[in-house]
PDB file of N, CA and C in Angstrom:
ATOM      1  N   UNK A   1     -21.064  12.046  25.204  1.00  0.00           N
ATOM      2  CA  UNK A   1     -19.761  11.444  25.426  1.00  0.00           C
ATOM      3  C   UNK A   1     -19.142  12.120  26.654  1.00  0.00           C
ATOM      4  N   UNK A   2     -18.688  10.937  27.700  1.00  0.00           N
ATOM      5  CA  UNK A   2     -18.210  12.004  29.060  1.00  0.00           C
ATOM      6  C   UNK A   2     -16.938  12.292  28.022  1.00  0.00           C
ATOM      7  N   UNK A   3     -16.136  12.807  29.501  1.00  0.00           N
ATOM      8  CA  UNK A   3     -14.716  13.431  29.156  1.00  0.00           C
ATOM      9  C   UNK A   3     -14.045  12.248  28.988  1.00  0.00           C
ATOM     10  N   UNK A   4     -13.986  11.497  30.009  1.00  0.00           N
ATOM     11  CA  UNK A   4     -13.017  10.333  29.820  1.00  0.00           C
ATOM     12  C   UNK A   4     -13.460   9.336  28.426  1.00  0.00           C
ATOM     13  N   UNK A   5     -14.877   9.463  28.207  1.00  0.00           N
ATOM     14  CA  UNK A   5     -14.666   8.844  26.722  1.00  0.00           C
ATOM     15  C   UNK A   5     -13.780   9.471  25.595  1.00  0.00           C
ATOM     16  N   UNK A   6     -13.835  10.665  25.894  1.00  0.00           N
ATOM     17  CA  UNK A   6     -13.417  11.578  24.863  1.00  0.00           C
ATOM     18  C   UNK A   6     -11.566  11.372  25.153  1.00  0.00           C
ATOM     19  N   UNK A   7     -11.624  11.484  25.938  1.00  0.00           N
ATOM     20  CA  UNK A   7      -9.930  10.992  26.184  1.00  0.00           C
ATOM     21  C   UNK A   7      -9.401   9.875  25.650  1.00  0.00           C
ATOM     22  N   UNK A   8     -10.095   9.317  25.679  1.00  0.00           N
ATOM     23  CA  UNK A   8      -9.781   7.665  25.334  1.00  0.00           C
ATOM     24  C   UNK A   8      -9.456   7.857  23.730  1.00  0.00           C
ATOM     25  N   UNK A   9     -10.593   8.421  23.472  1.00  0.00           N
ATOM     26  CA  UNK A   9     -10.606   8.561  21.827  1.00  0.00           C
ATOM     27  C   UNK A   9      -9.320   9.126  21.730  1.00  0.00           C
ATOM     28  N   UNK A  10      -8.804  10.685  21.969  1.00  0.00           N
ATOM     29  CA  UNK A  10      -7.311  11.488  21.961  1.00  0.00           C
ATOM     30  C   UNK A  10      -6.739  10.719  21.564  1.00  0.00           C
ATOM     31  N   UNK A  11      -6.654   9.599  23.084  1.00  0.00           N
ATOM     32  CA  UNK A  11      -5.348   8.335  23.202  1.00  0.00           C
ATOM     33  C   UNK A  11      -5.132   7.801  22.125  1.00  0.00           C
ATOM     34  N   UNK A  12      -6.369   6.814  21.653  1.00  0.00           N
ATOM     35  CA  UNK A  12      -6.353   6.512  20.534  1.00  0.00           C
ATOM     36  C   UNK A  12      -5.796   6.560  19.326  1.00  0.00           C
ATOM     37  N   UNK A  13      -6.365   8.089  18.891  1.00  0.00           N
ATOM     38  CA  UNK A  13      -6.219   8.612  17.749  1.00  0.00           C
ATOM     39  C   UNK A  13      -4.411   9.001  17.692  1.00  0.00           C
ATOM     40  N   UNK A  14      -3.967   9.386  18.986  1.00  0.00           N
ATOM     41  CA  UNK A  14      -2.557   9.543  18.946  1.00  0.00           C
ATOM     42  C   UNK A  14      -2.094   8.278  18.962  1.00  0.00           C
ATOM     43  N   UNK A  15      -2.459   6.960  19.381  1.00  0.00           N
ATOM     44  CA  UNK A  15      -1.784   5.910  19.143  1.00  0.00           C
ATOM     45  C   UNK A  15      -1.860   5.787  17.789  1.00  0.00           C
ATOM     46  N   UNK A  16      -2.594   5.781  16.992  1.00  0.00           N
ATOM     47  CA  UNK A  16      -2.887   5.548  15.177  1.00  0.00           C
ATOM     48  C   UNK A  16      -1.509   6.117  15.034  1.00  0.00           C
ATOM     49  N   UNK A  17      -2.147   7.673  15.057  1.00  0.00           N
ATOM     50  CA  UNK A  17      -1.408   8.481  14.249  1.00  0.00           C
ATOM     51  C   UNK A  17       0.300   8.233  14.368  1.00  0.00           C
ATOM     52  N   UNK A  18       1.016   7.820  15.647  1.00  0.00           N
ATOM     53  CA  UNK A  18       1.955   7.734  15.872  1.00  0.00           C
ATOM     54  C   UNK A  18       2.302   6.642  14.998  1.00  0.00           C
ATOM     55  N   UNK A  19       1.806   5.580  15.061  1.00  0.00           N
ATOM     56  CA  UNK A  19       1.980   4.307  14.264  1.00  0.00           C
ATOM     57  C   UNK A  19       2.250   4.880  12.820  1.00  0.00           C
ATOM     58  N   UNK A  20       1.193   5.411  12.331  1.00  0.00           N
ATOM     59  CA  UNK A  20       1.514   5.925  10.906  1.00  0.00           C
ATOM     60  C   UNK A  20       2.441   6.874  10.450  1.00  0.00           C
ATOM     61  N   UNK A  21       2.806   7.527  11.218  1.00  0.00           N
ATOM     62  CA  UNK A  21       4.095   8.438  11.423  1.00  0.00           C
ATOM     63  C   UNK A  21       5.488   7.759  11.065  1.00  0.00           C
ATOM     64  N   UNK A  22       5.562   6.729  12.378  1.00  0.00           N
ATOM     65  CA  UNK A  22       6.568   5.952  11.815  1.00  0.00           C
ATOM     66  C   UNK A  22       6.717   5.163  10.655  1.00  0.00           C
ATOM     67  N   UNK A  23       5.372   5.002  10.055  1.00  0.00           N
ATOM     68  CA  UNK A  23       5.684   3.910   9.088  1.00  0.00           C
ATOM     69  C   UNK A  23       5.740   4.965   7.498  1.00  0.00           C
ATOM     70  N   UNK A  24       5.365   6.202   7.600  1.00  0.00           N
ATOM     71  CA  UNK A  24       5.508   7.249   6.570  1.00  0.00           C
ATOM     72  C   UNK A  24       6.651   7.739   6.704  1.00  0.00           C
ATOM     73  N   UNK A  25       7.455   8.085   7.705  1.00  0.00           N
ATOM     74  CA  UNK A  25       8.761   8.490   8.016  1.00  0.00           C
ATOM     75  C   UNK A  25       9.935   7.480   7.217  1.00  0.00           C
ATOM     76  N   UNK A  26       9.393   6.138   7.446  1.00  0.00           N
ATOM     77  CA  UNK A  26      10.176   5.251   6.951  1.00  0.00           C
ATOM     78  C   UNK A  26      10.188   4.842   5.424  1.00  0.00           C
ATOM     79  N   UNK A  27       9.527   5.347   4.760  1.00  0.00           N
ATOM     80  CA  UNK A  27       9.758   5.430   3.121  1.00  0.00           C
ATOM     81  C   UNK A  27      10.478   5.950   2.428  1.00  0.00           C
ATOM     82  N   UNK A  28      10.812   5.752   1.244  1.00  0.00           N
ATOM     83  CA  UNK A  28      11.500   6.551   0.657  1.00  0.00           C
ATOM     84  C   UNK A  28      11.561   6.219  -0.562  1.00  0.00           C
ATOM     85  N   UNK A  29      10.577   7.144  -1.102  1.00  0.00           N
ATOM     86  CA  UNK A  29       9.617   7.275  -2.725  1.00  0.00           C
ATOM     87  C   UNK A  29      10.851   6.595  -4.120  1.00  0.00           C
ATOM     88  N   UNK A  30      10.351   6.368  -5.057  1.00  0.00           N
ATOM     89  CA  UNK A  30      11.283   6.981  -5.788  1.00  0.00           C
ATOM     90  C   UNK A  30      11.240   7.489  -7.095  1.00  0.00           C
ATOM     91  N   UNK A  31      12.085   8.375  -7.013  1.00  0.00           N
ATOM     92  CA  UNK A  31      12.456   9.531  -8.482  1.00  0.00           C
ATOM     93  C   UNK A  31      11.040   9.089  -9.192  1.00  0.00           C
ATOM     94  N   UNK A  32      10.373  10.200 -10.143  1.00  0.00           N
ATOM     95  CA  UNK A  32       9.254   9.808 -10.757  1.00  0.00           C
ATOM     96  C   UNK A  32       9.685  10.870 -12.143  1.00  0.00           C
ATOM     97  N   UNK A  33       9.696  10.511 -13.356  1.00  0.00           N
ATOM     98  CA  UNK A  33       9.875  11.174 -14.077  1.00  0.00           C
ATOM     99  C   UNK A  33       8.487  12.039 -14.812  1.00  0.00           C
ATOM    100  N   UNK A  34       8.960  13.458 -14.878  1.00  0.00           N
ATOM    101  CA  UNK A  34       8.304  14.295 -15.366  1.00  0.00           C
ATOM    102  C   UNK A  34       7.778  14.081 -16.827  1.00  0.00           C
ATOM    103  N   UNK A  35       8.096  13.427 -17.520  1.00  0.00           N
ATOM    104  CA  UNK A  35       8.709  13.342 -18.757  1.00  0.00           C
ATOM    105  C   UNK A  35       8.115  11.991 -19.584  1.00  0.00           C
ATOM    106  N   UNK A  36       6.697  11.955 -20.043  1.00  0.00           N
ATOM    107  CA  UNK A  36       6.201  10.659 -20.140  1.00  0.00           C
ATOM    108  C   UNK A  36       6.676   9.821 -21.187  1.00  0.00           C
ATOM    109  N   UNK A  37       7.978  10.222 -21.904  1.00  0.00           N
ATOM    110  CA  UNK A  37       8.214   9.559 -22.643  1.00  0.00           C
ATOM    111  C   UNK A  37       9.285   8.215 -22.066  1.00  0.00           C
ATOM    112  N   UNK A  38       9.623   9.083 -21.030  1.00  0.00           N
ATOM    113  CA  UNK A  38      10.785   8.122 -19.979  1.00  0.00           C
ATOM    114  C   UNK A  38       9.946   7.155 -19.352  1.00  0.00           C
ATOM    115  N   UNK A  39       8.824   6.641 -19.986  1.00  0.00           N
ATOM    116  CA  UNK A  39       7.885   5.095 -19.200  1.00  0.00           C
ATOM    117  C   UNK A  39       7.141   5.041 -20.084  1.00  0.00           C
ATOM    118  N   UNK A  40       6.800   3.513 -20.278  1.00  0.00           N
ATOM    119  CA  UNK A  40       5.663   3.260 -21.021  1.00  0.00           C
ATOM    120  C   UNK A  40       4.295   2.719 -20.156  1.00  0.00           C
ATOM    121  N   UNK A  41       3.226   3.775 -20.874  1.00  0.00           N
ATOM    122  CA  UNK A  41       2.409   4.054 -20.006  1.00  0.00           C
ATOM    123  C   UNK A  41       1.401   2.851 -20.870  1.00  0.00           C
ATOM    124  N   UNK A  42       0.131   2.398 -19.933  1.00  0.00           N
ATOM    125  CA  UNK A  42      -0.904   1.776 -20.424  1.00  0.00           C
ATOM    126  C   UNK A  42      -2.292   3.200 -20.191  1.00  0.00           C
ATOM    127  N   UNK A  43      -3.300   3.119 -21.680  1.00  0.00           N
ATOM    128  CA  UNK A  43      -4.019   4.258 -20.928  1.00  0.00           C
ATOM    129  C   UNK A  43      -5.012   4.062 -19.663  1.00  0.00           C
ATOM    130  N   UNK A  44      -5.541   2.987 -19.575  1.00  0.00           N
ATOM    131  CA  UNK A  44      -6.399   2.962 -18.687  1.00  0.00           C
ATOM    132  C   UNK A  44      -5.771   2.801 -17.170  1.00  0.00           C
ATOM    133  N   UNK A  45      -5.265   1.592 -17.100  1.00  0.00           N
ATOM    134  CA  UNK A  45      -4.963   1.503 -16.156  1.00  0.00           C
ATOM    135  C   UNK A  45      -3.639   2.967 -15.138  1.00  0.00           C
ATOM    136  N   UNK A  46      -2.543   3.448 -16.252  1.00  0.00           N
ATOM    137  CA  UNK A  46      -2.237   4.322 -15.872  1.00  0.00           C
ATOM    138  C   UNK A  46      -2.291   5.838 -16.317  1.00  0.00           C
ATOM    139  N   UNK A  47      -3.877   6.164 -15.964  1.00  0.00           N
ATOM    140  CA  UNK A  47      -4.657   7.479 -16.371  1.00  0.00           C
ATOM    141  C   UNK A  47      -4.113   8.308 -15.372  1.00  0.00           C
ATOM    142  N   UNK A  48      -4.117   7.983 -14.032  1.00  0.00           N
ATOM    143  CA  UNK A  48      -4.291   8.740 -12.641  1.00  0.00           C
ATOM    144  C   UNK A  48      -2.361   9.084 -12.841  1.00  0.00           C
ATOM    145  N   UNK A  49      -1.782   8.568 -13.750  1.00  0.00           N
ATOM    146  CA  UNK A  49      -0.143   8.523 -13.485  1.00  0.00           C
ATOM    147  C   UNK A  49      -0.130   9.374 -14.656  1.00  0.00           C
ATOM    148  N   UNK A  50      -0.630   9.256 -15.549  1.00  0.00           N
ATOM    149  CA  UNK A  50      -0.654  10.238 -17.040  1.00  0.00           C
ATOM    150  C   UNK A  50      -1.121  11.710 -16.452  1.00  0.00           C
ATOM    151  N   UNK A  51      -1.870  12.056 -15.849  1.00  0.00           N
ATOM    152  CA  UNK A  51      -2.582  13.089 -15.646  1.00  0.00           C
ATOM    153  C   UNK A  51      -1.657  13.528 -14.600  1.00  0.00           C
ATOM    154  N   UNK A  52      -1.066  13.213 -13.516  1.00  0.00           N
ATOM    155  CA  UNK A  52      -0.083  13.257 -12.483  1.00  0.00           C
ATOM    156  C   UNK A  52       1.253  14.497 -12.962  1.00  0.00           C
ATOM    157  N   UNK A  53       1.433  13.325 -14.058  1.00  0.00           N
ATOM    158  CA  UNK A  53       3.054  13.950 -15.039  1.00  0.00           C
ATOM    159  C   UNK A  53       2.778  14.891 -15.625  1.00  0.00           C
ATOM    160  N   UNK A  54       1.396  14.889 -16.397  1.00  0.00           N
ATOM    161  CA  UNK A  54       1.041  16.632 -16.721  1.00  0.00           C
ATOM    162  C   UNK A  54       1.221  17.313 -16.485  1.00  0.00           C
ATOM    163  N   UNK A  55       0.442  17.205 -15.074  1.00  0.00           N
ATOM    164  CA  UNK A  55       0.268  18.372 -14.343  1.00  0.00           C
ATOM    165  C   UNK A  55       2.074  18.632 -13.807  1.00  0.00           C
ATOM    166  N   UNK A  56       2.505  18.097 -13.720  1.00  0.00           N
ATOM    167  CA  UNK A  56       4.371  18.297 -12.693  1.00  0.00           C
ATOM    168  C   UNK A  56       4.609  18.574 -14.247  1.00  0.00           C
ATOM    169  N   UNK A  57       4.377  18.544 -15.480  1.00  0.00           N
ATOM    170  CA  UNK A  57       5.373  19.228 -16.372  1.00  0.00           C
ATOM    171  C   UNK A  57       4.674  20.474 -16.527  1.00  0.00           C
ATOM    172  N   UNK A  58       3.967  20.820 -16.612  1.00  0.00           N
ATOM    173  CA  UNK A  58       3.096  22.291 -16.545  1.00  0.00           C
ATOM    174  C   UNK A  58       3.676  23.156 -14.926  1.00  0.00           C
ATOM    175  N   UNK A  59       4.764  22.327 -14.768  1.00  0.00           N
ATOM    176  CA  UNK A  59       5.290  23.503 -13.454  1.00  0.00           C
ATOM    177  C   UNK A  59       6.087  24.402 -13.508  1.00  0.00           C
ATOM    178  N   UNK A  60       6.335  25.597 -13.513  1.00  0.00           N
ATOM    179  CA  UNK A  60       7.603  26.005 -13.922  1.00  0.00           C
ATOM    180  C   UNK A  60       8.423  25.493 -12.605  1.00  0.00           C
ATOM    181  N   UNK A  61      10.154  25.770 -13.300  1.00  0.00           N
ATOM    182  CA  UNK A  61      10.887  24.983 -12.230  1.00  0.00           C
ATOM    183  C   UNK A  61      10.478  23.649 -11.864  1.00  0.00           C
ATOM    184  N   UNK A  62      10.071  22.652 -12.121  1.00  0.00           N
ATOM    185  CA  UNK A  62      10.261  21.414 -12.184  1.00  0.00           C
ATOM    186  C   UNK A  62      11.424  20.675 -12.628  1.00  0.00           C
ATOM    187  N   UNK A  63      12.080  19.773 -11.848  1.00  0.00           N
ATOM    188  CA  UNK A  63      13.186  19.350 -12.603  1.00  0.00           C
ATOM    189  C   UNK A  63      13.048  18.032 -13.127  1.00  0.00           C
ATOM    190  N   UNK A  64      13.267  17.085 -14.097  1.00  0.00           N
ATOM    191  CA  UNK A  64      13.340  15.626 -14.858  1.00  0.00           C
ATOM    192  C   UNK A  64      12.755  15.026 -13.941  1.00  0.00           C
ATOM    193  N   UNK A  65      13.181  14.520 -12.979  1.00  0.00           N
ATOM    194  CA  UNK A  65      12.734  13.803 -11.764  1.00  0.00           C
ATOM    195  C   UNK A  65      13.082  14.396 -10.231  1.00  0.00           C
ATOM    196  N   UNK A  66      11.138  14.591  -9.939  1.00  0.00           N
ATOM    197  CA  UNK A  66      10.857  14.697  -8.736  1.00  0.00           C
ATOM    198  C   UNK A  66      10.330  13.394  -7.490  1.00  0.00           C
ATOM    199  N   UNK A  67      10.817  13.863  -6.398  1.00  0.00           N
ATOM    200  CA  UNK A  67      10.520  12.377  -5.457  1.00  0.00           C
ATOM    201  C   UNK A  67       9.314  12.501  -5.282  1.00  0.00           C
TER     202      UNK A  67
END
């Protein structure tokens, strides 16, 4: 790969990344409760969300809802 390929790529990769920057900058999550009794969960489909809340209530200092 010359240099200038390799530049190109940089460019690139800073054009992505910039793009995704702005579009992560621009979110804004919301509140997720620690506390699985505050949602009703399905098991399968929300395993990866069950296991999630576990783990954030096994924190010390955790508060009810984190963003």
């Amino acid at each position: 790969m010359t240099v200038k390929d390799r530049a190109a790529v940089v460019e690139n990769a800073r054009t992505i990344f910039e793009q995704d920057r702005r579009i992560i900058e621009s979110q804004r999550p919301e509140e997720i409760p620690t506390d699985l009794r505050d949602e009703l969960h399905l098991k399968v489909p929300d395993a990866s969300g069950i296991a999630y809340r576990r783990l954030l209530s096994g924190i010390s200092g955790a508060t009810p809802f984190m963003p």
